[in-house]
N, C-alpha and C. Protein backbone atom coordinates (compact mmCIF):
# COMPACT_ATOMS: atom_id res chain seq x y z
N UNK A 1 148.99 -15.21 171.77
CA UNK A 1 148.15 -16.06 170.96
C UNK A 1 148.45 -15.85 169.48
N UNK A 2 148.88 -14.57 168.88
CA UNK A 2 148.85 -14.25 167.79
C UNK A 2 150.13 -14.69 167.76
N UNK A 3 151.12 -14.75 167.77
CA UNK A 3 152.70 -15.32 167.66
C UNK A 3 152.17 -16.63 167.77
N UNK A 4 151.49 -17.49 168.71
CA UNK A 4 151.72 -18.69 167.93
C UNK A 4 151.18 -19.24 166.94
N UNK A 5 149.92 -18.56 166.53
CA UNK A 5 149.33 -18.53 164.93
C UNK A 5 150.70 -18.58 163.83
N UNK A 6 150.85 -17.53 164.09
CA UNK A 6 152.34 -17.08 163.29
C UNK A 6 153.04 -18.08 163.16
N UNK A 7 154.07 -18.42 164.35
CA UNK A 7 155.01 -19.90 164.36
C UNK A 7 154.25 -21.45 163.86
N UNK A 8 153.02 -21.36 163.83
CA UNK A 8 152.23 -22.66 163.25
C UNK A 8 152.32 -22.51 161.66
N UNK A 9 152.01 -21.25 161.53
CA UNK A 9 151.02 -21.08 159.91
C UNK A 9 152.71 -21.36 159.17
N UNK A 10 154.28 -20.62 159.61
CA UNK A 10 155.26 -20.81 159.25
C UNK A 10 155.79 -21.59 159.33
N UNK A 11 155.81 -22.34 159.86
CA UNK A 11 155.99 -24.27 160.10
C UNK A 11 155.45 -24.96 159.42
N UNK A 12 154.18 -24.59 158.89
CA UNK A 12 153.56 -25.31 157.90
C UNK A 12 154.16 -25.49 156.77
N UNK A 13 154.06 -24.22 156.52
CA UNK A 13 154.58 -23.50 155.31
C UNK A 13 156.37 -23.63 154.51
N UNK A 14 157.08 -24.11 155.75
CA UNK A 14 158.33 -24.58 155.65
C UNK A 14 158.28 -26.03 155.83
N UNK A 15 157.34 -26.88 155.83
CA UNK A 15 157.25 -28.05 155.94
C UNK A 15 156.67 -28.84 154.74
N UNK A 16 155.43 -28.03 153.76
CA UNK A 16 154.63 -28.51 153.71
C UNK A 16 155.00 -27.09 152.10
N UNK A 17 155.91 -27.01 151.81
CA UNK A 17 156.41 -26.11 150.48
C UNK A 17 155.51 -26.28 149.53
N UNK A 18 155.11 -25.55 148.65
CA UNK A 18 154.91 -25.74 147.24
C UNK A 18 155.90 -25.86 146.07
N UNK A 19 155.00 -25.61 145.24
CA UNK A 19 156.21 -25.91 143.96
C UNK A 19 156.26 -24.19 143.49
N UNK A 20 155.13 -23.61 143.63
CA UNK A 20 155.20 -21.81 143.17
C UNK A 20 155.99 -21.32 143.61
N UNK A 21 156.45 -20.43 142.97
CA UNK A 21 157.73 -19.58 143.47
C UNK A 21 156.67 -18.27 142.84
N UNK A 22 157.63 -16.64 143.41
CA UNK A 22 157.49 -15.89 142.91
C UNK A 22 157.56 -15.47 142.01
N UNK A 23 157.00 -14.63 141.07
CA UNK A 23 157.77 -13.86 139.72
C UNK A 23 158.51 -13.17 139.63
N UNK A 24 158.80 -12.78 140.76
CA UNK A 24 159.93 -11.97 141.17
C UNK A 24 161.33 -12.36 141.46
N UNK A 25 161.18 -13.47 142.28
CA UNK A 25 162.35 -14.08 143.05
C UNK A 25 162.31 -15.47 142.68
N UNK A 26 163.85 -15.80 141.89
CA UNK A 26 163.60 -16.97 142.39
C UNK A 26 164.70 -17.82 142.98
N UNK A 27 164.38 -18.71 143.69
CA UNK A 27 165.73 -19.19 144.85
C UNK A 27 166.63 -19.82 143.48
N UNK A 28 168.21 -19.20 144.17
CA UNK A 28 168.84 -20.08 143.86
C UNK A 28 169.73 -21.18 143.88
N UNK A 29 169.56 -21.92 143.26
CA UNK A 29 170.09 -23.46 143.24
C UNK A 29 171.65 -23.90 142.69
N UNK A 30 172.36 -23.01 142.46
CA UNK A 30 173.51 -23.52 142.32
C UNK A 30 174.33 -22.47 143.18
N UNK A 31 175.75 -23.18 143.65
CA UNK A 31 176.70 -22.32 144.67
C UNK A 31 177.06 -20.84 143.66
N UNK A 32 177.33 -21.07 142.31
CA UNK A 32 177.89 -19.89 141.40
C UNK A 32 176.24 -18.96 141.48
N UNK A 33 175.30 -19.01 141.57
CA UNK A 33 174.18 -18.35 141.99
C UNK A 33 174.09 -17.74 143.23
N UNK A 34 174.50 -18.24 143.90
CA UNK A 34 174.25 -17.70 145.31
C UNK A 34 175.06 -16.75 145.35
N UNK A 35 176.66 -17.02 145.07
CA UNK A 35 177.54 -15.93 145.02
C UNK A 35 177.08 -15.01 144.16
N UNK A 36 176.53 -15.10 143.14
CA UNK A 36 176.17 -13.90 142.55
C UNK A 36 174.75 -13.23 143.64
N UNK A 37 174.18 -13.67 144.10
CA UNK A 37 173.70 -12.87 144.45
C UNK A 37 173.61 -11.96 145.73
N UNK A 38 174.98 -13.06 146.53
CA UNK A 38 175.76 -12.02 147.60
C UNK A 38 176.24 -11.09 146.85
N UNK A 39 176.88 -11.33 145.71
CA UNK A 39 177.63 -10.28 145.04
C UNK A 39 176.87 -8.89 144.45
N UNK A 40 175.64 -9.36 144.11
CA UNK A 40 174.89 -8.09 143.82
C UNK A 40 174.25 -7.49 145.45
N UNK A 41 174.02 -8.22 146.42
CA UNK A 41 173.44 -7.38 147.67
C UNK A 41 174.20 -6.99 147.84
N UNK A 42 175.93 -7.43 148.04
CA UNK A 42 176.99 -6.40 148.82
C UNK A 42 176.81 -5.22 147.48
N UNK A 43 176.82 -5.49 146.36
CA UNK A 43 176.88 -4.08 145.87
C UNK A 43 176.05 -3.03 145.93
N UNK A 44 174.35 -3.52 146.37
CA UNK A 44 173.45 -2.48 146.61
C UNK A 44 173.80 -2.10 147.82
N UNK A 45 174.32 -2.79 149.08
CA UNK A 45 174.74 -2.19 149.94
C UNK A 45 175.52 -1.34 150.32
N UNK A 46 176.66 -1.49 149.04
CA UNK A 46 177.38 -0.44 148.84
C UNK A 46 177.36 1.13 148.35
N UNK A 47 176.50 0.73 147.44
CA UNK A 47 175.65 1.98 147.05
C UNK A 47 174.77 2.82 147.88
N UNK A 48 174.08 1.94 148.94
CA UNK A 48 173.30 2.42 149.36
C UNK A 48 174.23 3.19 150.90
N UNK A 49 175.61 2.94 150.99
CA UNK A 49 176.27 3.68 152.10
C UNK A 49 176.64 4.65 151.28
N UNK A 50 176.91 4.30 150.53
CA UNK A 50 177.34 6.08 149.49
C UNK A 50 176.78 7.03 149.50
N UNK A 51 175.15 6.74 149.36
CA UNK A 51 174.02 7.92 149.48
C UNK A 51 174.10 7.94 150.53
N UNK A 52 173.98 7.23 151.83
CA UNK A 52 173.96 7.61 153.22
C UNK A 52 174.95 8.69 153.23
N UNK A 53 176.26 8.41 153.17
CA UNK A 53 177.24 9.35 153.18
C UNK A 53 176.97 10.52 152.71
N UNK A 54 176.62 10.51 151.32
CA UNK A 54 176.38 11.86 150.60
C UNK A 54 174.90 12.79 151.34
N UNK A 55 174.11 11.93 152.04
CA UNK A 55 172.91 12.53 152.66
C UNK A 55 173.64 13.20 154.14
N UNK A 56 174.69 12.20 154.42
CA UNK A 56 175.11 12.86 155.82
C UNK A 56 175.53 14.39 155.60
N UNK A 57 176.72 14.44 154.55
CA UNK A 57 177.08 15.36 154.17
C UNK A 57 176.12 16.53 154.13
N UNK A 58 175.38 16.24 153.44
CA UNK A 58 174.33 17.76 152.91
C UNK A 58 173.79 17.88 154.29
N UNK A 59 173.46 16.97 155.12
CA UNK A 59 172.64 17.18 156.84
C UNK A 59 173.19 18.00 157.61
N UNK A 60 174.85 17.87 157.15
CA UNK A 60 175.82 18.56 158.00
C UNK A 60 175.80 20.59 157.57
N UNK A 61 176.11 19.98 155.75
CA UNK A 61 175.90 21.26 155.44
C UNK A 61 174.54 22.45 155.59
N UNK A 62 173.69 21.70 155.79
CA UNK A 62 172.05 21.83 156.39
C UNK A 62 172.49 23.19 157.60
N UNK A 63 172.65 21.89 158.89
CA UNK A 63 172.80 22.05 160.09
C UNK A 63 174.14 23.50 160.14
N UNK A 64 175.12 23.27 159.36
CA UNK A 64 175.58 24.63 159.44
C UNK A 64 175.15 26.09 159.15
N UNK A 65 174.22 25.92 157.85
CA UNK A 65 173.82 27.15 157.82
C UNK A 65 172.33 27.32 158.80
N UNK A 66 171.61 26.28 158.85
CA UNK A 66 170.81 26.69 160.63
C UNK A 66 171.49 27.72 161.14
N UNK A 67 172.85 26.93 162.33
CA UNK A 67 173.56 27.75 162.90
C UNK A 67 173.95 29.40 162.39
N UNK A 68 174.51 28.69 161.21
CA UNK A 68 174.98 30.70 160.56
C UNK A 68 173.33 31.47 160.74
N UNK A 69 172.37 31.08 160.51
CA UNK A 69 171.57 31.92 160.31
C UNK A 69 170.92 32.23 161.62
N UNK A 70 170.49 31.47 162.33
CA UNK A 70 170.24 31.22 163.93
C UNK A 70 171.18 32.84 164.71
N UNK A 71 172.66 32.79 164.14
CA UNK A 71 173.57 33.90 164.48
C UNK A 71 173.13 34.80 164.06
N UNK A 72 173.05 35.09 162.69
CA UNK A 72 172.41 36.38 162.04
C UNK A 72 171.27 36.73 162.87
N UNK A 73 170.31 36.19 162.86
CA UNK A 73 169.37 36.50 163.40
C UNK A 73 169.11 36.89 165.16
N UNK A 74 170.12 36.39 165.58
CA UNK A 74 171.04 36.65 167.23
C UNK A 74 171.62 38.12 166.95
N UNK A 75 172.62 38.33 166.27
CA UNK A 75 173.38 39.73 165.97
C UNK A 75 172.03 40.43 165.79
N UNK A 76 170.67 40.06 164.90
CA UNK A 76 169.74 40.89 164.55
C UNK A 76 169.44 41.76 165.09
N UNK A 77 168.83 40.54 166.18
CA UNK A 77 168.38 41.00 167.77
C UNK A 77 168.33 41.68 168.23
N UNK A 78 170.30 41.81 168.81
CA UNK A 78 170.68 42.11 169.41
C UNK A 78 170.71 43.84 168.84
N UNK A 79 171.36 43.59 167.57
CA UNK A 79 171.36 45.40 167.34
C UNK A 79 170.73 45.80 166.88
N UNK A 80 169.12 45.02 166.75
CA UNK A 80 167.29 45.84 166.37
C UNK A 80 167.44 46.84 167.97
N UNK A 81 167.54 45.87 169.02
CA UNK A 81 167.20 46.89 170.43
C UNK A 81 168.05 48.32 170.56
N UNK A 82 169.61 48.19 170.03
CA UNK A 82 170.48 49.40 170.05
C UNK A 82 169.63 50.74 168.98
N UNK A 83 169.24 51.70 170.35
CA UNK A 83 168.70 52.68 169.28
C UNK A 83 169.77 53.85 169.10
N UNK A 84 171.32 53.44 169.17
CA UNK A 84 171.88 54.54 168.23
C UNK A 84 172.04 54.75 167.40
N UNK A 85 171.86 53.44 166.56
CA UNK A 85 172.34 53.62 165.33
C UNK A 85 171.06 54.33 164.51
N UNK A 86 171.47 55.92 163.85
CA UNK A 86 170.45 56.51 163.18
C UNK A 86 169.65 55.97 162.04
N UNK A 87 168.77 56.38 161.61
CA UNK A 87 167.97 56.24 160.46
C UNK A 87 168.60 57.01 159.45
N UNK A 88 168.80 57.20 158.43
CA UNK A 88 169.42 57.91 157.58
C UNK A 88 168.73 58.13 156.38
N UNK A 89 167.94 59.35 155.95
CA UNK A 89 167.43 59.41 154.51
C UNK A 89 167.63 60.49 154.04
N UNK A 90 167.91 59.92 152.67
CA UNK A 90 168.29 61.23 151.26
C UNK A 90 167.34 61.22 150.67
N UNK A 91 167.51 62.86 149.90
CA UNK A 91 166.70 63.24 148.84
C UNK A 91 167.52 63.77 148.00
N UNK A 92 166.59 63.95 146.83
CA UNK A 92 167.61 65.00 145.52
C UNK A 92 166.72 66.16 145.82
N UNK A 93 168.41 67.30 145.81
CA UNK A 93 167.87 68.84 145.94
C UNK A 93 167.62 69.30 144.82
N UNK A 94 167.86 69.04 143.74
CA UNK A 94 167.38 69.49 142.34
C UNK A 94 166.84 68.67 141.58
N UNK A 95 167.07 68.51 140.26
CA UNK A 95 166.82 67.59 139.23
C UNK A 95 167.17 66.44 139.49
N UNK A 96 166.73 64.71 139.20
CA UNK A 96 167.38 63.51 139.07
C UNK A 96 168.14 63.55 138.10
N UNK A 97 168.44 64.29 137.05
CA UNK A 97 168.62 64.07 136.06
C UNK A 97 170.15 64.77 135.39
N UNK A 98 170.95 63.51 135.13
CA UNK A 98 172.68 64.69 135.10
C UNK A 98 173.25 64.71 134.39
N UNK A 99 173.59 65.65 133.86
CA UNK A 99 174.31 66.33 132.47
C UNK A 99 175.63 65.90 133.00
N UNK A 100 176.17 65.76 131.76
CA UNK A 100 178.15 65.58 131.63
C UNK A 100 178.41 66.55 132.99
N UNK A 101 179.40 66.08 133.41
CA UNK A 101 180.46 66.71 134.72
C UNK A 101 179.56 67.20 135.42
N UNK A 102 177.84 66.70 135.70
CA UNK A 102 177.40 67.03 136.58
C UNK A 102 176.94 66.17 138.05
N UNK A 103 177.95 66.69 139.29
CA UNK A 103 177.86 65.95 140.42
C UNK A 103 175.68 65.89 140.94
N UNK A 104 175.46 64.48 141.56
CA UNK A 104 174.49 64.46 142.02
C UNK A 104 174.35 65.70 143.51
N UNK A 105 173.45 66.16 143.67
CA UNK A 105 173.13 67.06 144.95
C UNK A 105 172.01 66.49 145.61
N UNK A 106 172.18 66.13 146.86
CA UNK A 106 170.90 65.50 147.64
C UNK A 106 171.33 66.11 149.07
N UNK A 107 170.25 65.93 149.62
CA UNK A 107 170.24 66.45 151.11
C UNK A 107 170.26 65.09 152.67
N UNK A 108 170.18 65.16 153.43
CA UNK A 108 170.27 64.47 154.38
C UNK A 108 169.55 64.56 155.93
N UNK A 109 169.03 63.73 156.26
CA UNK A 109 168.25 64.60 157.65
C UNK A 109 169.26 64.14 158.77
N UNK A 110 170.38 63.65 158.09
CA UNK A 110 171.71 63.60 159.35
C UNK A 110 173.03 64.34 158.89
N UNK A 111 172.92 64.99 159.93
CA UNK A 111 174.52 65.75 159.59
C UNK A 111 176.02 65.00 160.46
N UNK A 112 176.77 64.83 159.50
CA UNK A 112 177.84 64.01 159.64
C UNK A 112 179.01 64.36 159.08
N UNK A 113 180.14 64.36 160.22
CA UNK A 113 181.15 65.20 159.44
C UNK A 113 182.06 64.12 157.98
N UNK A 114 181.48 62.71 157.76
CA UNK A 114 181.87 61.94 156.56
C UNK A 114 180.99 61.36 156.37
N UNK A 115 180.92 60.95 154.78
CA UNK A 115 179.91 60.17 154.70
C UNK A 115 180.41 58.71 153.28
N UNK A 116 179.67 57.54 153.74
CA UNK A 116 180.25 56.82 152.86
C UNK A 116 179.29 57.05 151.66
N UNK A 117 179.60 56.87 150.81
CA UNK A 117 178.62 57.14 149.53
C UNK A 117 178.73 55.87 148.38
N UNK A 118 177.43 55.02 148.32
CA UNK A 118 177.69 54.03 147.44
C UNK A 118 176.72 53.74 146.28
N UNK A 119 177.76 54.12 145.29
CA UNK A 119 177.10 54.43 143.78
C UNK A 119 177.21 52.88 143.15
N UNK A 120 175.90 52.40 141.99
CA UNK A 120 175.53 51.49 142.06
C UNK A 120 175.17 51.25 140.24
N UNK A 121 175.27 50.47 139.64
CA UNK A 121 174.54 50.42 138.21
C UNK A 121 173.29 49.55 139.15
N UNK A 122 173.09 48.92 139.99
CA UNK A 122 171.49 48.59 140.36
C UNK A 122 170.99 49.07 141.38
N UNK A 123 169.61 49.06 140.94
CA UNK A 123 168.91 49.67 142.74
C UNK A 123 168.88 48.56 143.99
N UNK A 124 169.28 47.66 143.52
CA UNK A 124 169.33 46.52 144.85
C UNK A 124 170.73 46.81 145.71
N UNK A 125 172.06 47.47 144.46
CA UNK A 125 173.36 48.03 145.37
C UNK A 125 173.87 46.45 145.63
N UNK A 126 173.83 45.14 144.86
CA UNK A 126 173.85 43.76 145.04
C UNK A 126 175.27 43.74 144.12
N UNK A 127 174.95 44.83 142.71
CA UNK A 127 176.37 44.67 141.39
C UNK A 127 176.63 45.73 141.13
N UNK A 128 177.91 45.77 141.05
CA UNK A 128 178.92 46.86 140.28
C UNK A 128 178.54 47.73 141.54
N UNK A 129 178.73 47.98 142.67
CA UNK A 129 178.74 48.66 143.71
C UNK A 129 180.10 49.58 143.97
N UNK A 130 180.42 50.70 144.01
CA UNK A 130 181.52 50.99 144.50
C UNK A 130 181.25 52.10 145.50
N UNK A 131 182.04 52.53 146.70
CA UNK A 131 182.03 52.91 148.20
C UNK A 131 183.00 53.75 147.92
N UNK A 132 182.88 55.01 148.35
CA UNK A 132 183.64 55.73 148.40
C UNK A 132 183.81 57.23 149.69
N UNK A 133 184.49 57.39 151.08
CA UNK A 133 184.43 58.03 151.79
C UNK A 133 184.85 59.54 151.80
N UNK A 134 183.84 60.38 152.04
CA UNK A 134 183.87 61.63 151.58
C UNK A 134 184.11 62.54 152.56
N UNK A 135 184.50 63.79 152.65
CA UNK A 135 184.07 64.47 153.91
C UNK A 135 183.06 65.73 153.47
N UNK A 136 183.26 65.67 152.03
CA UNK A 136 182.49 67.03 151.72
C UNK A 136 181.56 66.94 150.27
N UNK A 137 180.88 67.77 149.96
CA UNK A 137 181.10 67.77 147.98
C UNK A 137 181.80 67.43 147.56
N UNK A 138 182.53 68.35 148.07
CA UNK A 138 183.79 68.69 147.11
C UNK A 138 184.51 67.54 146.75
N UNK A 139 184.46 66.48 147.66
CA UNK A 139 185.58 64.97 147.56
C UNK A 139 184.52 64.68 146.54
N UNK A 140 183.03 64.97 146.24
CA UNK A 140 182.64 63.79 145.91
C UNK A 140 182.29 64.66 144.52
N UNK A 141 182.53 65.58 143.95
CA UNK A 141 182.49 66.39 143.16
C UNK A 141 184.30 66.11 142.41
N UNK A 142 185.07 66.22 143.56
CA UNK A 142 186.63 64.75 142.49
C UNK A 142 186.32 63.77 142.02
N UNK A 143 185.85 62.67 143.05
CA UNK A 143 185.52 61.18 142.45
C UNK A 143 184.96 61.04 141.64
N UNK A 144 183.87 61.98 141.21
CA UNK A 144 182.72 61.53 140.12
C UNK A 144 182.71 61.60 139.11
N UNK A 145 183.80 61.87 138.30
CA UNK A 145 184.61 61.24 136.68
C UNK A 145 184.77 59.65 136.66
N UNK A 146 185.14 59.06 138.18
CA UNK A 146 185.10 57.65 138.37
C UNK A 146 184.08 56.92 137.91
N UNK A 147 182.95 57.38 139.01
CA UNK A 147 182.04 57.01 139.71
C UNK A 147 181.21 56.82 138.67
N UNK A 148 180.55 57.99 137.82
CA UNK A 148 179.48 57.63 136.93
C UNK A 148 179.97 56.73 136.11
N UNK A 149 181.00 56.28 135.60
CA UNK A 149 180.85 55.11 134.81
C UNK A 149 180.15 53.77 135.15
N UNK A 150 179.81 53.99 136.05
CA UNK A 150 178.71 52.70 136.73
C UNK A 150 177.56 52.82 136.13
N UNK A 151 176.74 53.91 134.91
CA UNK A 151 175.94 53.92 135.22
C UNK A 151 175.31 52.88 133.80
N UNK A 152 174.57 52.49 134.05
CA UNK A 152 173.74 51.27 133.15
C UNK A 152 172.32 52.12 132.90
N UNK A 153 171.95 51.55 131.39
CA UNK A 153 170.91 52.02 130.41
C UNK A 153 170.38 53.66 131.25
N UNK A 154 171.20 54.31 131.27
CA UNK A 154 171.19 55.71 131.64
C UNK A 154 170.52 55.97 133.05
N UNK A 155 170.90 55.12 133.68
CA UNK A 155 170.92 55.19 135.31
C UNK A 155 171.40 55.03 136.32
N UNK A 156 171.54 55.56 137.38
CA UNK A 156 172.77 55.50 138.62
C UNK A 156 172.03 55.68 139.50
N UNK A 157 172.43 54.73 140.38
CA UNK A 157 172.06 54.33 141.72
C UNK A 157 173.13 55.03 142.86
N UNK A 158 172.32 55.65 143.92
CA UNK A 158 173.45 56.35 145.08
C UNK A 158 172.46 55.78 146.70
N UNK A 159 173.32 55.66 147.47
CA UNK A 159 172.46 55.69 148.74
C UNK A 159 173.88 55.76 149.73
N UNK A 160 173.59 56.22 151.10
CA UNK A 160 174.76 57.26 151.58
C UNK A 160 175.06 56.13 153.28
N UNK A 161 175.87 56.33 154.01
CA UNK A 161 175.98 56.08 155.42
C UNK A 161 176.95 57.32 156.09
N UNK A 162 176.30 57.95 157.12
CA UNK A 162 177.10 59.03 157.69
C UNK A 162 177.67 58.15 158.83
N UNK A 163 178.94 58.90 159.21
CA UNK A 163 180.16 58.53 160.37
C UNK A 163 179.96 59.77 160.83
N UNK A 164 179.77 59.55 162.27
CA UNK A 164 180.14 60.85 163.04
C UNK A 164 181.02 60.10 163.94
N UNK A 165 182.31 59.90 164.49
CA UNK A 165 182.65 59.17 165.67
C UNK A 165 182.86 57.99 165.56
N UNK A 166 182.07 57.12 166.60
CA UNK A 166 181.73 55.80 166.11
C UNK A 166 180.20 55.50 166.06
N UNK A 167 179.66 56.61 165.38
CA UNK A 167 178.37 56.19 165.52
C UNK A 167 178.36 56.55 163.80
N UNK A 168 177.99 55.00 163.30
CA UNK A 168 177.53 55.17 161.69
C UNK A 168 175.85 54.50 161.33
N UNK A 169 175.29 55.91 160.85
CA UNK A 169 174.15 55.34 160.21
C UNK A 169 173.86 54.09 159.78
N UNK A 170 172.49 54.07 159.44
CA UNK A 170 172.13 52.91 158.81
C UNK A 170 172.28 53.50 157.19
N UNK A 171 172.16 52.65 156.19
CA UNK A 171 171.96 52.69 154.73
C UNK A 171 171.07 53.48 154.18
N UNK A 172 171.23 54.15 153.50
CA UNK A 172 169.68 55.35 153.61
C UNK A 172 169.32 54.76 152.46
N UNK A 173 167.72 55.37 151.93
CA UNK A 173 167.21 54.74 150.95
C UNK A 173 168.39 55.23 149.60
N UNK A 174 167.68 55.11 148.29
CA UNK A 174 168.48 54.71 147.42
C UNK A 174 167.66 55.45 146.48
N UNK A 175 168.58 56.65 146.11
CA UNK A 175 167.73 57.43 145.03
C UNK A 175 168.37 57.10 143.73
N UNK A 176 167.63 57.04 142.36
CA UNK A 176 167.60 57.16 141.19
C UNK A 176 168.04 58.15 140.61
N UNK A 177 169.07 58.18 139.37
CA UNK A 177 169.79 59.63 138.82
C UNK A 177 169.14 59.28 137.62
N UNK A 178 168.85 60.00 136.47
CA UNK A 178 168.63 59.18 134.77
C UNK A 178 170.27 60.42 134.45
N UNK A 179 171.76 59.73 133.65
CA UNK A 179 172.56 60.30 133.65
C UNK A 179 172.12 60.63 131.79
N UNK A 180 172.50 62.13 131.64
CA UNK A 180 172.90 61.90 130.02
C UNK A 180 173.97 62.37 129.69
N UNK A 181 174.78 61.21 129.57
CA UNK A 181 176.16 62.06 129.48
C UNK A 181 176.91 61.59 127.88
């Protein structure tokens, strides 16, 4: 019933025209008009596949990192349940605080016959990071003419990973040095 309301009231209405037009639109009456204004729809149409395109693109790039992260969070998982991998935490056995040619001393509640050691100008360990594998002091009592030059507005960042085998710690926390050198 309502469709043929519709087909009446539009029959009328195409029969029975006015003279008003829109303020918006208005028909046009010559052939060089019309082409212009195919000529401007094909060009919004054109435009408007461009952004499609460029929206596909980013959907895609979207949908990939989903996936990458979907994985991360799979690997997470998977090696949250593995309880070999140790916990690992340092302390400082003396002072934070280090004089010229003086190596940091901290302790460990894992004993490991190497350890990676990664000295940091930040506590996030994000910049100026450098890694260096030790087996003793003593290696790390050589390197550390290197090493402290990392350190920013008189501070150095250290946090450790022990290797025993193939079993390597997790990241231990991240102690604070104030250097005055």
């Amino acid at each position: 019933m309502k469709l043929k309301i519709i087909t009446v009231l539009m029959t009328f209405s195409l029969l029975f025209s006015s003279n008003a037009t829109a303020s918006f639109f208005t028909a046009p009456s010559t052939n060089e008009q019309i082409l212009q204004l195919i000529s401007k729809l094909s060009d919004d149409i054109g435009l408007m596949a461009d952004r499609i395109l460029v929206m596909a693109d980013k959907i895609g790039e979207m949908s990939d990192r989903i996936v990458h992260t979907e994985e991360l969070l799979a690997d997470l998982n998977n090696n949250s349940s593995d309880s070999t991998t140790p916990t690992l935490l340092i302390s400082a056995d003396s002072n934070t605080v280090l004089y010229a040619n003086q190596v940091p001393e901290f302790s460990m509640n894992i004993q490991a016959p190497q350890m990676l050691i990664y000295v940091s100008s930040s506590l996030t360990m994000q910049t100026n990071t450098i890694s260096i594998l030790v087996n003793n002091s003593s290696d790390l009592e050589q390197q550390w003419s290197e090493l402290k030059t990392l350190a920013s507005n008189n501070k150095i960042y250290i946090a450790v990973k022990t290797i025993d085998g193939n079993t390597i710690s997790s990241l231990s926390n991240v102690l604070t040095y104030t250097t005055l050198y």
